[in-house]
C-alpha atoms as a PDB file:
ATOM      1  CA  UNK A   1      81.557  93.851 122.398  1.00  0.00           C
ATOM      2  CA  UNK A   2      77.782  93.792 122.587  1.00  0.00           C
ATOM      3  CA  UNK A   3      77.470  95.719 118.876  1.00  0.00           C
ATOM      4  CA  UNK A   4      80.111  93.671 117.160  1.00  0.00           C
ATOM      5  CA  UNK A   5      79.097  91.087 114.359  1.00  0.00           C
ATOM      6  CA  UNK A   6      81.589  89.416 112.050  1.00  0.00           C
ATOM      7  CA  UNK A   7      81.663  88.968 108.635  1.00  0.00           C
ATOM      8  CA  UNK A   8      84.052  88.154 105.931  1.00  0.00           C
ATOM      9  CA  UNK A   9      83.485  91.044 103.655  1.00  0.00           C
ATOM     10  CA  UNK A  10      85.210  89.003 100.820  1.00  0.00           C
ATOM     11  CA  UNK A  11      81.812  86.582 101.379  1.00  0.00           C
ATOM     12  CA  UNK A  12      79.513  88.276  99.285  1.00  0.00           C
ATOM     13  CA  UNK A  13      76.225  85.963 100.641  1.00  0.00           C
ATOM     14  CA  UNK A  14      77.629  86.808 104.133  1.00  0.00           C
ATOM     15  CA  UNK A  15      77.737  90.321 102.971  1.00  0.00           C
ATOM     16  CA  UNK A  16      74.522  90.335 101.267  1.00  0.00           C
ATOM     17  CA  UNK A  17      72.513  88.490 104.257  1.00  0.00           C
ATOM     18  CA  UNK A  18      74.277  90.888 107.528  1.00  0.00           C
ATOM     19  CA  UNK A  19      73.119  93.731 105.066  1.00  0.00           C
ATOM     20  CA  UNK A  20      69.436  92.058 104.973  1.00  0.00           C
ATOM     21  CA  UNK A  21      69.446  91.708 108.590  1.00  0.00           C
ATOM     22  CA  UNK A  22      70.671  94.456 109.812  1.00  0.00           C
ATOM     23  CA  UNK A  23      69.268  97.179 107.619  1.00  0.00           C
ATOM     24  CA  UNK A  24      71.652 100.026 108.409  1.00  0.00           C
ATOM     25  CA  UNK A  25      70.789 103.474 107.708  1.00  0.00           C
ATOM     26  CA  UNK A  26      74.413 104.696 107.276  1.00  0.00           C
ATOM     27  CA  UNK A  27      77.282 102.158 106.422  1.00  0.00           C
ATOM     28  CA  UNK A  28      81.037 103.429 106.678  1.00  0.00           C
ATOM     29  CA  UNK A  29      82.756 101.468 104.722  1.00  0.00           C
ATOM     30  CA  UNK A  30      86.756 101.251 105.852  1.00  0.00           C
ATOM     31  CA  UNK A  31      87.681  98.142 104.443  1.00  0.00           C
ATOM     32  CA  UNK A  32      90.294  97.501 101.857  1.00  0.00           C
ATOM     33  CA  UNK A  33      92.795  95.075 101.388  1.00  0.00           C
ATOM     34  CA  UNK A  34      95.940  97.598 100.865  1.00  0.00           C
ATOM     35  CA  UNK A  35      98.781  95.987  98.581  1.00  0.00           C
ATOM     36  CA  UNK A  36     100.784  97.634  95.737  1.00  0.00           C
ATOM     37  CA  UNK A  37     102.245  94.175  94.233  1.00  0.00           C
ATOM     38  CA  UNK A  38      98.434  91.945  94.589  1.00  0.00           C
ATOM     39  CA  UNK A  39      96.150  91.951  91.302  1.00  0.00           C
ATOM     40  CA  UNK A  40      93.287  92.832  90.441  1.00  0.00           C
ATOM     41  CA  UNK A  41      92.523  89.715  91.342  1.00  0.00           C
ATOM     42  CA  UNK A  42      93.762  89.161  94.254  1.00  0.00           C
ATOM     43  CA  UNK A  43      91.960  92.845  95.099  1.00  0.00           C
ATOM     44  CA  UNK A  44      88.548  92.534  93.794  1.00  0.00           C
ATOM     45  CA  UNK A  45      86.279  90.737  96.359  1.00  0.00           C
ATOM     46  CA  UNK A  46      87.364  93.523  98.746  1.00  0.00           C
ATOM     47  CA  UNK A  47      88.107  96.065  97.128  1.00  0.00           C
ATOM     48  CA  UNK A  48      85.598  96.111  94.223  1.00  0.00           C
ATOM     49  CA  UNK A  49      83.002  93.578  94.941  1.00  0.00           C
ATOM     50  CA  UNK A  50      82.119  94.845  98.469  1.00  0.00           C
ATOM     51  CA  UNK A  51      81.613  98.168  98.161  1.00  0.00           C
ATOM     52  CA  UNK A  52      79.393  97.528  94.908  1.00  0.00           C
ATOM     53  CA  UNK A  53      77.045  95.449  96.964  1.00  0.00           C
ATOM     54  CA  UNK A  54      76.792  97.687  99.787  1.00  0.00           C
ATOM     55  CA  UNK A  55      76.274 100.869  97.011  1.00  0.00           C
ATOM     56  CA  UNK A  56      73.481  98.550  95.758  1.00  0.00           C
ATOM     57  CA  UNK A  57      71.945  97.935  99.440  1.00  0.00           C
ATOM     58  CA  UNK A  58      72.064 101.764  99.995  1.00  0.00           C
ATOM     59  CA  UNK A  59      70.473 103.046  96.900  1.00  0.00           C
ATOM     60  CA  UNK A  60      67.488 100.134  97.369  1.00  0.00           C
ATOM     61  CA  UNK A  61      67.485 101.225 101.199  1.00  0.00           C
ATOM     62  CA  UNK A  62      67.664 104.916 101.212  1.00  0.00           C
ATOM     63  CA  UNK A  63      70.782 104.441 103.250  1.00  0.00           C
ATOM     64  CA  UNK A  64      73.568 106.338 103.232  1.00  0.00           C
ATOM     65  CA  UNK A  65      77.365 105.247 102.045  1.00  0.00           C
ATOM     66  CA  UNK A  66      80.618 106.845 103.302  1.00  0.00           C
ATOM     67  CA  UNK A  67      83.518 105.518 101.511  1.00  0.00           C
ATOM     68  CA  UNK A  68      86.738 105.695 101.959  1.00  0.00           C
ATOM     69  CA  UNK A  69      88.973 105.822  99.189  1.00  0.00           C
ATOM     70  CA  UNK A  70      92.330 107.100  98.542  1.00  0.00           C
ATOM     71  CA  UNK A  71      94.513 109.347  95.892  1.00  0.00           C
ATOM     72  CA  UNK A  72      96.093 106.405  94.978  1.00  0.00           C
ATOM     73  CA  UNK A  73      93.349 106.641  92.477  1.00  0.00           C
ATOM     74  CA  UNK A  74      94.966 109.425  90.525  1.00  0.00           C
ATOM     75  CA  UNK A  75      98.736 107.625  91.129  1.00  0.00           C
ATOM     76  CA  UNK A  76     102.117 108.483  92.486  1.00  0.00           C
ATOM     77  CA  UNK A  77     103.596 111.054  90.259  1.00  0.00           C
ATOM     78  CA  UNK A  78     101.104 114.069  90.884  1.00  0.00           C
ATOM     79  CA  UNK A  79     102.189 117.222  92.649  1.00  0.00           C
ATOM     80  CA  UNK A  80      98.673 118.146  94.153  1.00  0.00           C
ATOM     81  CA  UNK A  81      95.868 115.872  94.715  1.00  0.00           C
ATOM     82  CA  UNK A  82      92.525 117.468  93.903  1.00  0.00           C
ATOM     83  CA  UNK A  83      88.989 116.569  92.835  1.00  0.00           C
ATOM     84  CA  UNK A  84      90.131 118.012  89.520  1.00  0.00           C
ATOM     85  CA  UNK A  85      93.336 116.093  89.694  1.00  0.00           C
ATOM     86  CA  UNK A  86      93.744 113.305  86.523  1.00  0.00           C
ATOM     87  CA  UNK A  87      92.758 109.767  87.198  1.00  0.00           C
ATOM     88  CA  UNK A  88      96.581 108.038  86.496  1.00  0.00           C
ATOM     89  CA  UNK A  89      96.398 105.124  88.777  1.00  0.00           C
ATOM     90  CA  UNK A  90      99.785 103.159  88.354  1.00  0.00           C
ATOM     91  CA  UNK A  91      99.117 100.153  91.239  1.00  0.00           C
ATOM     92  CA  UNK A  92      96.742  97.812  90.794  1.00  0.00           C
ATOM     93  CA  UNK A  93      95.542  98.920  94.187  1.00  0.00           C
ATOM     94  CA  UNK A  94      95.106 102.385  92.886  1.00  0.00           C
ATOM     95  CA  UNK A  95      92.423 100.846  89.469  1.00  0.00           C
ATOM     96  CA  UNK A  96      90.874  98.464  92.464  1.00  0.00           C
ATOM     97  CA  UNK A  97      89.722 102.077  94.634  1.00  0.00           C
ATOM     98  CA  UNK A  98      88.971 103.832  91.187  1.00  0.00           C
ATOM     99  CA  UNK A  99      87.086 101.196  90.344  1.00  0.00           C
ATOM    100  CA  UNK A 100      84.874 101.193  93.391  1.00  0.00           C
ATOM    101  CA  UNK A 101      84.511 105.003  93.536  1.00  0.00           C
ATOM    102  CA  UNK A 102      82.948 104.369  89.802  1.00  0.00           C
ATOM    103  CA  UNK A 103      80.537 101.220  90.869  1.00  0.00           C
ATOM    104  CA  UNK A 104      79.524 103.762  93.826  1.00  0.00           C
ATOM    105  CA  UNK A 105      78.836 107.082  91.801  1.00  0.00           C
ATOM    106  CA  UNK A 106      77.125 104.818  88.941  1.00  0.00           C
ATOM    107  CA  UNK A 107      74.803 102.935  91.320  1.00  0.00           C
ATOM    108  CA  UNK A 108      72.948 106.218  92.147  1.00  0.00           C
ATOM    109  CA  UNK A 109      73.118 106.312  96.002  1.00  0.00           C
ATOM    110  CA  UNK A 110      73.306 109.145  98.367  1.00  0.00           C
ATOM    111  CA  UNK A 111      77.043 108.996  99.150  1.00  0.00           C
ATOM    112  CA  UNK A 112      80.215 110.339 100.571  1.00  0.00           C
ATOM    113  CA  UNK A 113      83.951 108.976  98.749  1.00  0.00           C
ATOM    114  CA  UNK A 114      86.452 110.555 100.864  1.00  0.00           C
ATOM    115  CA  UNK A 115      90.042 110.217  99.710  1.00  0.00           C
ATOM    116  CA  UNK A 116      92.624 110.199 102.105  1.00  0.00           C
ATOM    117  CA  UNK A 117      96.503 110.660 101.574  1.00  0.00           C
ATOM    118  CA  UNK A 118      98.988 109.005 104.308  1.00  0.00           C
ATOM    119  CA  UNK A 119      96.693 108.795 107.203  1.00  0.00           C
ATOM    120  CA  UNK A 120      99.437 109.044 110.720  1.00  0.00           C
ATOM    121  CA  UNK A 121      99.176 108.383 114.185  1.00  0.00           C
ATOM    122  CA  UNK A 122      99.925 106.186 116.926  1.00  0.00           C
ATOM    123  CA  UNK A 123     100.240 102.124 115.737  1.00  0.00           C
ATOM    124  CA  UNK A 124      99.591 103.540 112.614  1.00  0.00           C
ATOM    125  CA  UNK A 125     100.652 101.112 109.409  1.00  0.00           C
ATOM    126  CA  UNK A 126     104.278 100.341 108.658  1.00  0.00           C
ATOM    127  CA  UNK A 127     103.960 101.426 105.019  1.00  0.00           C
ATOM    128  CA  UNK A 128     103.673 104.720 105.500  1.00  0.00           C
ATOM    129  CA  UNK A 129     107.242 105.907 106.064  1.00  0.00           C
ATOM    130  CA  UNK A 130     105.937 108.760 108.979  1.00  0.00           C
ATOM    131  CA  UNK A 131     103.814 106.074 110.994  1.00  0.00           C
ATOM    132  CA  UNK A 132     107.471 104.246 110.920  1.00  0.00           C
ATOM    133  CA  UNK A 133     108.949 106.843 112.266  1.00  0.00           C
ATOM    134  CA  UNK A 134     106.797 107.516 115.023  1.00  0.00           C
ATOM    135  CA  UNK A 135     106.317 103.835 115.767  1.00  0.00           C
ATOM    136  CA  UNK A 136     110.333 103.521 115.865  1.00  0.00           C
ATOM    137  CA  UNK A 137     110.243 107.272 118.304  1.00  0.00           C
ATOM    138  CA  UNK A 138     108.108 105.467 120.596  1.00  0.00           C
ATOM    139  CA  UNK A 139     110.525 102.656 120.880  1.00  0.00           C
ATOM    140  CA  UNK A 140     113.428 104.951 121.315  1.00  0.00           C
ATOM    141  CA  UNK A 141     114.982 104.499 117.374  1.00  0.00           C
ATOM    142  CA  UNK A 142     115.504 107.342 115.727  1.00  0.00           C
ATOM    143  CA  UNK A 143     113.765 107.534 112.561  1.00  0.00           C
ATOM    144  CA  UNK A 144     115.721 107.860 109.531  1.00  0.00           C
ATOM    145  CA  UNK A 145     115.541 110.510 107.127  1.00  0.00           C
ATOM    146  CA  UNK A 146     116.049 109.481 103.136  1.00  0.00           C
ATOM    147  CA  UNK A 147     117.912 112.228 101.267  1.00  0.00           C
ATOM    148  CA  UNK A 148     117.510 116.124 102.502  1.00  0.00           C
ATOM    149  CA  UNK A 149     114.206 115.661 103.516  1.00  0.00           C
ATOM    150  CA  UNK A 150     112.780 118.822 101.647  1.00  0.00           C
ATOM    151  CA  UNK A 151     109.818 117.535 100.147  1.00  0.00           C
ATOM    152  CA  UNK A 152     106.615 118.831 101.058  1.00  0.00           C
ATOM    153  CA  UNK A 153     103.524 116.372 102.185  1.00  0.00           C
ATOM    154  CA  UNK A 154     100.376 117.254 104.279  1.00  0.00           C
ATOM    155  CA  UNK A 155      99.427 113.888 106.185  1.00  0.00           C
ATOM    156  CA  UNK A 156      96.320 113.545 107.772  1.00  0.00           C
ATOM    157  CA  UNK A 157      96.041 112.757 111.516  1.00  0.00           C
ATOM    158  CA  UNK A 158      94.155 109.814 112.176  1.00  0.00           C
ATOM    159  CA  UNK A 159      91.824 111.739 114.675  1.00  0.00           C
ATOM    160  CA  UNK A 160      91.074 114.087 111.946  1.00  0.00           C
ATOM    161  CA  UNK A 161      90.231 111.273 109.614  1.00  0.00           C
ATOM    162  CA  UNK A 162      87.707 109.744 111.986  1.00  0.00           C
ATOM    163  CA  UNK A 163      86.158 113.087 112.321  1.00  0.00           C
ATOM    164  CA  UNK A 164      85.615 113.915 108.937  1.00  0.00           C
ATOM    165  CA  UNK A 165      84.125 110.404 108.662  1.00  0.00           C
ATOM    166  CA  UNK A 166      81.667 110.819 111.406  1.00  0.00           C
ATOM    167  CA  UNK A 167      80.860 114.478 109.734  1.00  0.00           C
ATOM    168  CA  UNK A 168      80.150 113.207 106.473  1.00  0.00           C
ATOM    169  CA  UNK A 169      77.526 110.480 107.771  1.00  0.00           C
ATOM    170  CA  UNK A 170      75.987 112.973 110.264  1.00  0.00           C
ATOM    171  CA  UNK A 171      75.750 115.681 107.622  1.00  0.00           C
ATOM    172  CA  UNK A 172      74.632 113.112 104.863  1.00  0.00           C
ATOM    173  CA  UNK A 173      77.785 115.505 103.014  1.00  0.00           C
ATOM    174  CA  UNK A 174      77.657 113.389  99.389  1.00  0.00           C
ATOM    175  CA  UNK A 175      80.269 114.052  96.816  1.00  0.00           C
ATOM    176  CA  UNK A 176      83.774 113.287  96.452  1.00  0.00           C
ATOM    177  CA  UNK A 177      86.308 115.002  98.931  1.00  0.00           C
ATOM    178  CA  UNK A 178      89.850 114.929  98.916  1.00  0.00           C
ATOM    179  CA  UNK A 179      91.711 115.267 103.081  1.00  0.00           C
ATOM    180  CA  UNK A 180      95.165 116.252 103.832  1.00  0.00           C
ATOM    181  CA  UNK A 181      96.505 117.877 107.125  1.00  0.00           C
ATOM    182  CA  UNK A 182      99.461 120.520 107.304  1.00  0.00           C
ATOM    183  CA  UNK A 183     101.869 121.368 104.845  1.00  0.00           C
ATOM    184  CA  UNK A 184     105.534 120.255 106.066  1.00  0.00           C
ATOM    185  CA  UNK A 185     108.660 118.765 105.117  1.00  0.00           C
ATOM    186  CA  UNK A 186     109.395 115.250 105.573  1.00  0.00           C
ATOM    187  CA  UNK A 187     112.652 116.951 108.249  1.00  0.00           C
ATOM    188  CA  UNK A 188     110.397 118.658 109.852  1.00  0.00           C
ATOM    189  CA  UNK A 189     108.254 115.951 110.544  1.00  0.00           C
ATOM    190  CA  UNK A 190     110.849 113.688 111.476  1.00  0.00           C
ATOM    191  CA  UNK A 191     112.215 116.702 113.491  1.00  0.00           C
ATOM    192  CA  UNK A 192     109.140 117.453 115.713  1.00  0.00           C
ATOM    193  CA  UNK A 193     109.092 113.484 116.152  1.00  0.00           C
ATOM    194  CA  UNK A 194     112.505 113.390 117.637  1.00  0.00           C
ATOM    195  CA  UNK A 195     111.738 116.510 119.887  1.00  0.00           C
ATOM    196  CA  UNK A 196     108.461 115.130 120.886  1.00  0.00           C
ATOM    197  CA  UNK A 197     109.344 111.593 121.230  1.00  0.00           C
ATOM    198  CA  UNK A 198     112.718 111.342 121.920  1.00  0.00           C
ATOM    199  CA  UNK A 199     114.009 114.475 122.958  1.00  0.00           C
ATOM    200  CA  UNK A 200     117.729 115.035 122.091  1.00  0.00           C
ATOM    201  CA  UNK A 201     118.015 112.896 119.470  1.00  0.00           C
ATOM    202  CA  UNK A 202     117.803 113.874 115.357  1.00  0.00           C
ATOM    203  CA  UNK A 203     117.036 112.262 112.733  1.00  0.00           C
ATOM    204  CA  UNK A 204     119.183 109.463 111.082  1.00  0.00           C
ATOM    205  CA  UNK A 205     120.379 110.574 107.674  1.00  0.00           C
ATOM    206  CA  UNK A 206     120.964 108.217 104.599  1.00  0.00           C
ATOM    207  CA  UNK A 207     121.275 109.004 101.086  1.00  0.00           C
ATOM    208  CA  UNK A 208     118.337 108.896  98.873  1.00  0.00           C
ATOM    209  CA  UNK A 209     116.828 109.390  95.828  1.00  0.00           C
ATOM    210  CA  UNK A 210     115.118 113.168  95.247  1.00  0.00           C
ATOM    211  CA  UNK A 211     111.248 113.323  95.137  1.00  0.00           C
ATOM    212  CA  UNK A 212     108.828 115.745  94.777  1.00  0.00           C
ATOM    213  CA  UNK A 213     106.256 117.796  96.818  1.00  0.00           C
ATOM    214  CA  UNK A 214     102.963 116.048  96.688  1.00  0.00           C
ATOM    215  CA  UNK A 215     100.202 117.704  98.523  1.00  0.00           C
ATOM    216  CA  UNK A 216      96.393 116.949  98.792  1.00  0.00           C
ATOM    217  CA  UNK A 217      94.200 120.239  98.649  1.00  0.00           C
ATOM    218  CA  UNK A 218      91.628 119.683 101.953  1.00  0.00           C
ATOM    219  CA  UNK A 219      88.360 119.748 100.720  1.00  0.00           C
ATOM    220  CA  UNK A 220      87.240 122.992 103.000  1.00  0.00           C
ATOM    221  CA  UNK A 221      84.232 121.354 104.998  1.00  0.00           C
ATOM    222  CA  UNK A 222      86.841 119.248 107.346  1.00  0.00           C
ATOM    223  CA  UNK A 223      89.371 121.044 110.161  1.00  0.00           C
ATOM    224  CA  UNK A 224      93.240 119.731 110.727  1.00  0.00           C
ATOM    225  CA  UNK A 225      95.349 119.216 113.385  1.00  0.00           C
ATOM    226  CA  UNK A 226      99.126 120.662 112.774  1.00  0.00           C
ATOM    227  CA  UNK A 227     101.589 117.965 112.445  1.00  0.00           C
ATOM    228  CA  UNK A 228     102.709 119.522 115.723  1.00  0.00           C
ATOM    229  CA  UNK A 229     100.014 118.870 118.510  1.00  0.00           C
ATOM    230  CA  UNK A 230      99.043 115.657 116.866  1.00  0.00           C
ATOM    231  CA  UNK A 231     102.497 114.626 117.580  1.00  0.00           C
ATOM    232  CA  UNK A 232     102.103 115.875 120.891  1.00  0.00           C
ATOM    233  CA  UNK A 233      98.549 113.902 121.486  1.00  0.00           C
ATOM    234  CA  UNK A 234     100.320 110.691 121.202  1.00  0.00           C
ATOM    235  CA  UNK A 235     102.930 111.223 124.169  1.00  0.00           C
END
């Protein structure tokens, strides 16, 4: 529309110049190239490189930078995702978003870092096992359940997401914040997806490997939806 300018945020003059132009007083930065086989490479003029320049534009603008970023930075093998929770990043995805957060924090501008676990919803991204699911409900597949299904995991709804994102730039909220949604089991999820979506049917079961509960403690300044009614919203 009318408010819409392009720019490759890999270009760092095209960056640098829509930044001179347009002189933003709040930038919400979203972009990231998400890949957990790319290097660091491959990664770094979008991952890196972008949000350092726009960090830099803030803190010589008195603007204000909400970034999101994403508990990939402390790894896979965690239980609970916390501010407090070791940085053990084991994709170079994961070092690229650490790596940011740190160019961010050490430039000295007012800022926001808000990192998200699986982020669900409608159309949501493939590589996220519960968007699957719910993309596959919509179609009328059942989504399939790997192993018993009793692991624990609080996904954020996307609506919620947005919100806290629109909070933290209204509220100029700086610091680092960690946003998950309800606890549940991966069954139940799938469960109220087959009731919601496509009611009658269950789950497909397939063997799987066991995992383990990995939960990210909601940083207390941002409200969930259940699992439920955000299910329930996309109908």
């Amino acid at each position: 529309g009318a408010n819409h300018i392009s720019c490759d945020l890999s270009n760092t003059l095209e960056l640098i110049n829509l930044l001179r132009k347009e002189k933003p007083s709040i930038v919400i930065n979203l972009a990231a190239k998400v890949s957990f086989t790319a290097s660091i490479s491959e990664l770094y003029s979008l991952n890196i490189l972008c949000p350092a320049i726009i960090a830099d534009f803030c803190l010589k603008n008195d603007s204000f930078l909400v970034q999101a970023s994403s508990i990939a930075v402390n790894g896979n093998n965690q239980t609970l995702y916390s501010v407090n929770t070791p940085f053990l990043p084991n994709s170079n995805y994961g070092r690229s978003k650490l790596l940011a957060e740190n160019v961010i924090l050490g430039s000295g501008c007012d800022s926001s870092i808000l990192r998200f676990g699986g982020i669900f919803g409608a159309n949501g991204p493939d590589h996220l096992g519960i968007n699957k699911a719910i993309n596959n409900a919509q179609k009328g597949k059942r989504p399939i359940l790997y192993g018993v299904g009793d692991v624990k995991r609080n996904y954020i709804y996307v609506k919620d997401a947005a919100e806290a994102i629109v909070k933290c730039a209204e509220k100029k909220l700086t610091g680092v914040h960690c946003l998950g949604g309800e606890e549940k089991t991966i069954i139940d999820m799938l469960s109220d997806i087959c009731e919601v979506l496509i009611p009658g049917q269950l789950p497909e079961h397939i063997k799987g490997e066991k995992t383990k509960d990995q939960i990210v403690e909601n940083s207390p300044y941002f409200e969930t939806t259940s699992f439920r009614t955000a299910i329930e919203e996309i109908v």
